[in-house]
Protein backbone atom coordinates (compact mmCIF):
# COMPACT_ATOMS: atom_id res chain seq x y z
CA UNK A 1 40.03 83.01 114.64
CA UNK A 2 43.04 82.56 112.39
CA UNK A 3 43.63 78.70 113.10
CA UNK A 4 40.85 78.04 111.57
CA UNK A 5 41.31 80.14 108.40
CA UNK A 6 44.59 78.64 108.47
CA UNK A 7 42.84 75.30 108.14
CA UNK A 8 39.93 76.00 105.68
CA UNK A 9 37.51 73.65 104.94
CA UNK A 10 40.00 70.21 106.20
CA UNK A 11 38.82 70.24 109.69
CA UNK A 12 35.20 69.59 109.08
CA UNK A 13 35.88 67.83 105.35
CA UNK A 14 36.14 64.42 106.93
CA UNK A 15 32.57 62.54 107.66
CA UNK A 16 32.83 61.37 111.04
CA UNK A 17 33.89 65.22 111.65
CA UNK A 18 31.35 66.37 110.91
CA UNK A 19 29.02 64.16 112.58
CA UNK A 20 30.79 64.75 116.21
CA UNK A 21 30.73 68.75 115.27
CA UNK A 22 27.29 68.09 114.81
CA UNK A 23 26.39 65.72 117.36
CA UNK A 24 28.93 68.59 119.46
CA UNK A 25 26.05 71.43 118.00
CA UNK A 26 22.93 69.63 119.57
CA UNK A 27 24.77 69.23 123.12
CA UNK A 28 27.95 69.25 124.67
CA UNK A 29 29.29 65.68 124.92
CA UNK A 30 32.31 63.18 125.95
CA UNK A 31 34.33 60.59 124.49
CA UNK A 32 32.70 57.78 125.60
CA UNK A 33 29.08 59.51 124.76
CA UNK A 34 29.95 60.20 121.39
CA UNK A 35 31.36 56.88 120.39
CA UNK A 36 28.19 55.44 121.61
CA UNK A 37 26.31 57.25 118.61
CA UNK A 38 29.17 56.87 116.40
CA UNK A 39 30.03 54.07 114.27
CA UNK A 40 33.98 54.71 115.23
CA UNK A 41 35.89 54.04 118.37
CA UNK A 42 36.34 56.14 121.24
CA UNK A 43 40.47 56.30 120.23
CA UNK A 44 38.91 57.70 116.82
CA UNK A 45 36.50 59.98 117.99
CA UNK A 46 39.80 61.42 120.49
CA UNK A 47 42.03 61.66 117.64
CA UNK A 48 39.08 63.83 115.60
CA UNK A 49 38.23 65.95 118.66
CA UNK A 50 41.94 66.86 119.06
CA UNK A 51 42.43 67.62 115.29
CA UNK A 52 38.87 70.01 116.19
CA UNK A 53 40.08 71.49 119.38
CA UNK A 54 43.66 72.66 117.48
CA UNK A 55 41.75 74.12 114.99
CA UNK A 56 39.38 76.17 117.62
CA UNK A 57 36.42 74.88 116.67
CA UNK A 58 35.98 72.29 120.28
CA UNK A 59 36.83 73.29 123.91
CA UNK A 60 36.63 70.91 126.84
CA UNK A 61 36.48 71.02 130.45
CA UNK A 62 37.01 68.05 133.25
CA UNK A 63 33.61 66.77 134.74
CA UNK A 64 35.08 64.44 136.87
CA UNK A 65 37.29 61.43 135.37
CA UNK A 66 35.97 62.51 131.95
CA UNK A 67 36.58 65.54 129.54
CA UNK A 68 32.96 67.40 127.74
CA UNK A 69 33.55 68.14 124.61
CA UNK A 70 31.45 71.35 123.23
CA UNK A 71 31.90 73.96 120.59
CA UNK A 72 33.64 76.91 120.85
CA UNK A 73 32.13 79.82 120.42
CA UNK A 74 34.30 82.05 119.11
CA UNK A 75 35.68 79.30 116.36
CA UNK A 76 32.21 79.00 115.04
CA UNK A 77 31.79 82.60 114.81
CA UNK A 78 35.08 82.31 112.86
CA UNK A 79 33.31 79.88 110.73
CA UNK A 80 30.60 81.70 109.98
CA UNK A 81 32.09 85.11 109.26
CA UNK A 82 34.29 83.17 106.83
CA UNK A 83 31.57 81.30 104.82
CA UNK A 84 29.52 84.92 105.02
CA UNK A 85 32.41 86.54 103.35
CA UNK A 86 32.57 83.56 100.64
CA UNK A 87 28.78 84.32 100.54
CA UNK A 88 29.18 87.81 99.54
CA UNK A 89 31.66 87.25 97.01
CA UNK A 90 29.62 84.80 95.24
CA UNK A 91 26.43 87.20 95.36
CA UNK A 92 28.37 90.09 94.28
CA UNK A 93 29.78 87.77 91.61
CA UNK A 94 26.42 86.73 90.72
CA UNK A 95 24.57 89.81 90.70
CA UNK A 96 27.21 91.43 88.04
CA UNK A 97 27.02 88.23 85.75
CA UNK A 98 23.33 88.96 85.72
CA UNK A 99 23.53 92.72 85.07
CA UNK A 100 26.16 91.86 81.97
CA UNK A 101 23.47 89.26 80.56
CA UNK A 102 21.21 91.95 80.73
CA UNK A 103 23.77 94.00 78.84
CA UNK A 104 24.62 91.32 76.41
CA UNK A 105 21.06 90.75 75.55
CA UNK A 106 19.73 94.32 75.10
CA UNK A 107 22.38 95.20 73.21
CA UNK A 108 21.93 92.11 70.73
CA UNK A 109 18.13 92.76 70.38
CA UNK A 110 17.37 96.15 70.74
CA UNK A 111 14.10 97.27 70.98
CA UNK A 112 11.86 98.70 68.11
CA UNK A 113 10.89 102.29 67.80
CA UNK A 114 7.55 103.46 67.59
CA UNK A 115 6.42 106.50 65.90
């Protein structure tokens, strides 16, 4: 999902973000429920699960009078596939700075001969 790449890491870098993604993770949720377990308003937690829902990572439907609030799917797919690929990088990365210090060090001690 390219709004979120577009966003990196901003939309879940603030604490109380990641607490209603999380609380979000566990069960779908509204305003009013969330600011309950939050130390944060209900205007707060509304301005957080806009910035969320623009950056595809929260849908919501009408029950009601009230909205429920619940992750998206597809955004944390997005998510994930991104942080895999930063994964991957940093293995690959990792794995050929340990096959050079293998390098390095045979070629600094090399072993003896035996007759």
């Amino acid at each position: 999902m390219s709004a979120y790449r577009d966003a990196g890491l901003g939309l879940l870098g603030d604490p109380m973000r990641r607490a209603i993604f999380e609380t979000l993770a566990r069960r779908p949720s509204s305003v009013g429920e969330l600011a309950e377990q939050l130390p944060i308003s209900r205007p707060a937690v509304s301005q957080h699960l806009k910035v969320l829902k623009y950056g595809g990572l929260v849908v919501s439907h009408a029950d009601g009078t009230r909205r429920i609030y619940r992750l998206n799917p597809q955004g944390v797919a997005a998510l994930r596939s991104w942080l895999d690929g930063v994964w991957e990088h940093a293995l690959a990365g990792f794995h050929k700075f340990a096959e050079q210090a293998v390098t390095d060090d045979t070629a600094d001690h090399p072993t003896e001969e035996q007759p």
